[in-house]
C-alpha atoms as a PDB file:
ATOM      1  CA  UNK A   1     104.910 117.278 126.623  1.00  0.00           C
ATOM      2  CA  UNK A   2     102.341 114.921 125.001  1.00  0.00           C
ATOM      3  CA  UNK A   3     103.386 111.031 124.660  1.00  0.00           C
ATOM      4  CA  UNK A   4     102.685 109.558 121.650  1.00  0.00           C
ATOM      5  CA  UNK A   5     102.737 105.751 121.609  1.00  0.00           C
ATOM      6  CA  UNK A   6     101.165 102.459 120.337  1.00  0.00           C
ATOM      7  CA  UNK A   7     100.669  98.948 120.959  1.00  0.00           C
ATOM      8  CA  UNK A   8     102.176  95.963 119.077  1.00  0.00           C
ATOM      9  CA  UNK A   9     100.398  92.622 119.729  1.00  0.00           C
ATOM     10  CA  UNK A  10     102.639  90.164 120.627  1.00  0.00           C
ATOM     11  CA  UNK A  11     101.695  86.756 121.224  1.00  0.00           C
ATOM     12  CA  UNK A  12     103.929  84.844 124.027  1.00  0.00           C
ATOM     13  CA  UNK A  13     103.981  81.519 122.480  1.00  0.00           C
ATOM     14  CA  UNK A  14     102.950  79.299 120.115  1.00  0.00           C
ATOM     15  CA  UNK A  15     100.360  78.042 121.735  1.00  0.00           C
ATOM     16  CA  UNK A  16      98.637  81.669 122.118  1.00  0.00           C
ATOM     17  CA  UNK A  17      99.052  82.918 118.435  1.00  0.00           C
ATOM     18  CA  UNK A  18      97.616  79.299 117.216  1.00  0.00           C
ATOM     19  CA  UNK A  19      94.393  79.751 119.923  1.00  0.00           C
ATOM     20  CA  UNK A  20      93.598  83.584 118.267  1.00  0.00           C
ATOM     21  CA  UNK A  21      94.420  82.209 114.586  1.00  0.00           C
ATOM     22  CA  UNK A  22      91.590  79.396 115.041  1.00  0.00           C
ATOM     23  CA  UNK A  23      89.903  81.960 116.757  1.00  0.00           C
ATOM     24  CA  UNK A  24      89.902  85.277 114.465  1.00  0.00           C
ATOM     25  CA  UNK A  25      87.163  85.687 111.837  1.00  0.00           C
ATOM     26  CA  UNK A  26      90.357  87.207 109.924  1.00  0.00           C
ATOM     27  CA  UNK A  27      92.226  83.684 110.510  1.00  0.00           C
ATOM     28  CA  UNK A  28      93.659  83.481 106.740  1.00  0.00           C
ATOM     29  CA  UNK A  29      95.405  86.755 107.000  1.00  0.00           C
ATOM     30  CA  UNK A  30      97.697  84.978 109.540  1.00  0.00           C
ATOM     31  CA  UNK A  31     101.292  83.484 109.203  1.00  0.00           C
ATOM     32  CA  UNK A  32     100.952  80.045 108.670  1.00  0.00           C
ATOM     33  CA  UNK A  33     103.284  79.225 111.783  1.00  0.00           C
ATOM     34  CA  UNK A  34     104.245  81.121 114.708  1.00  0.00           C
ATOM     35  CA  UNK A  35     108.240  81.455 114.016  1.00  0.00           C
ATOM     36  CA  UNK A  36     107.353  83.464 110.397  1.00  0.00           C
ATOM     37  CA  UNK A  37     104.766  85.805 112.919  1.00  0.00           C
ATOM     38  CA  UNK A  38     107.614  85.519 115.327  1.00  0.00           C
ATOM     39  CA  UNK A  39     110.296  86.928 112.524  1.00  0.00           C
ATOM     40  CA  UNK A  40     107.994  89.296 110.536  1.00  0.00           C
ATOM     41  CA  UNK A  41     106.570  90.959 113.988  1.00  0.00           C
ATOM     42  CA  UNK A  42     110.058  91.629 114.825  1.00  0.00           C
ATOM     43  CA  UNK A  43     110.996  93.246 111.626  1.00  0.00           C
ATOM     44  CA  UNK A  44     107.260  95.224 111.987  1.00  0.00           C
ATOM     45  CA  UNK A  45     108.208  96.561 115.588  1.00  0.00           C
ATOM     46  CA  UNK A  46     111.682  97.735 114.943  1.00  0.00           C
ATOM     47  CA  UNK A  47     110.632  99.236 111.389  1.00  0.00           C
ATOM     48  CA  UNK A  48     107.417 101.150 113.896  1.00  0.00           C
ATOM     49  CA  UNK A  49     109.920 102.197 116.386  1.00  0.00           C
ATOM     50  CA  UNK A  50     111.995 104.527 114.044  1.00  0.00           C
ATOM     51  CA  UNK A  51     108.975 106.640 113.435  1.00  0.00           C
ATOM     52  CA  UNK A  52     107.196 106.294 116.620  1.00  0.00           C
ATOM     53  CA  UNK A  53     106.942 105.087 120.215  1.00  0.00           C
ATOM     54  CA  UNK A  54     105.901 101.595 120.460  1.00  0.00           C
ATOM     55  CA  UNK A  55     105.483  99.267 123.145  1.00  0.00           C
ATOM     56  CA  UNK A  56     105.140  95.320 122.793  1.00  0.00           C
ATOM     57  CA  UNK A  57     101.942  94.261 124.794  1.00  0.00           C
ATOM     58  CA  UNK A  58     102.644  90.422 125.655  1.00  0.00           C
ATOM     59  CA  UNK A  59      99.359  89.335 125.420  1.00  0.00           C
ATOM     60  CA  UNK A  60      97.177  87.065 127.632  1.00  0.00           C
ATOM     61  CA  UNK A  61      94.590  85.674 125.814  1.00  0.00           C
ATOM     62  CA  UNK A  62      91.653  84.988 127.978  1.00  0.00           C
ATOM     63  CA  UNK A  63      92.129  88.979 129.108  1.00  0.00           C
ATOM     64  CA  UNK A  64      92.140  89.671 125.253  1.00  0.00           C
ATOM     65  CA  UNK A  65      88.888  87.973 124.509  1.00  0.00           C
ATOM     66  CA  UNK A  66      87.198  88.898 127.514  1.00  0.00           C
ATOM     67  CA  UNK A  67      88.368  92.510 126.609  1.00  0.00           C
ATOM     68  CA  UNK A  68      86.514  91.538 122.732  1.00  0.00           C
ATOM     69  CA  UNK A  69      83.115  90.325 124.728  1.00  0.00           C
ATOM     70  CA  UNK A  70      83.136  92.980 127.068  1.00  0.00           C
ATOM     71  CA  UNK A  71      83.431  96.189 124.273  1.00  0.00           C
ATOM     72  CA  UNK A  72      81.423  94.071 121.792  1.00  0.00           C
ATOM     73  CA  UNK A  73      84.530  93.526 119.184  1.00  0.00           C
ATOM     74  CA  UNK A  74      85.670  91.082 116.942  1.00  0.00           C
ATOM     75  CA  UNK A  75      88.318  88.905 117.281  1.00  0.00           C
ATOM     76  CA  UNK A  76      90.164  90.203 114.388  1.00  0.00           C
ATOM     77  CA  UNK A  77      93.258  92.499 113.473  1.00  0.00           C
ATOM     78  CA  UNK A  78      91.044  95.901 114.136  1.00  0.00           C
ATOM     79  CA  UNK A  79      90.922  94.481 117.542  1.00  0.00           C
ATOM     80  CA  UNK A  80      93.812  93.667 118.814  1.00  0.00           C
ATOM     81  CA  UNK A  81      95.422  96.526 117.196  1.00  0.00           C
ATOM     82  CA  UNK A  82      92.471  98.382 120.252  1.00  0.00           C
ATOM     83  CA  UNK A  83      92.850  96.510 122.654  1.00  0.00           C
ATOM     84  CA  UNK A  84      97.274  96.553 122.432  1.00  0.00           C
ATOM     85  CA  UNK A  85      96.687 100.376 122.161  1.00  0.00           C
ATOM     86  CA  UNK A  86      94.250 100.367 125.067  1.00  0.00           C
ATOM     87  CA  UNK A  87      96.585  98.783 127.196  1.00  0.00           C
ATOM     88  CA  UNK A  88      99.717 101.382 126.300  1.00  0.00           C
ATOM     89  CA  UNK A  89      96.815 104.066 127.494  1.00  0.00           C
ATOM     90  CA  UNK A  90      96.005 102.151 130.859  1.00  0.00           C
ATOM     91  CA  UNK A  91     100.149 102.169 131.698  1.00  0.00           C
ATOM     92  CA  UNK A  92     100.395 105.715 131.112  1.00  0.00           C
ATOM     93  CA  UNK A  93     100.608 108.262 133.632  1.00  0.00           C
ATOM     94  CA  UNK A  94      96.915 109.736 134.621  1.00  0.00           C
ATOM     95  CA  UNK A  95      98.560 113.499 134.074  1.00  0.00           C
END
């Protein structure tokens, strides 16, 4: 039986999702606070999870944009959408 999952970024504070925003060449395409990320990322991962696996990667940053330097990405939403699916791979069972 193949297991199909996916990632959801989730940011573990305040602090973290402000960092990325100021951070993210994609920075007006986020919330303006953390609470309406907090409350629409919610929504987003129980809406996801009645059509598919997902799993809700709590995110440390400095791993996350070490992770962008290291495979040459971004710091944008095609990115952590990777690396939060990346992550679900390297949890998985090797067989």
């Amino acid at each position: 039986m193949k297991l199909s999952a996916g990632g959801f970024f989730w940011y573990r504070n305040s602090e973290d999702y402000e960092r990325i925003r100021l951070l993210s060449e994609d920075a007006d395409s986020f919330f303006a606070s953390y609470s309406l990320w907090l409350q629409a990322a919610t929504n987003g991962f129980e809406e996801m999870g009645r059509t598919m696996q997902v799993i809700k990667v709590e995110v440390d940053i400095d791993d996350y944009l070490s992770w962008c330097h290291a495979s040459r990405r971004s710091v944008n939403s095609k990115s952590r959408v990777a690396y939060a699916n990346a992550k679900v791979f390297e949890s998985l069972p090797s067989d």
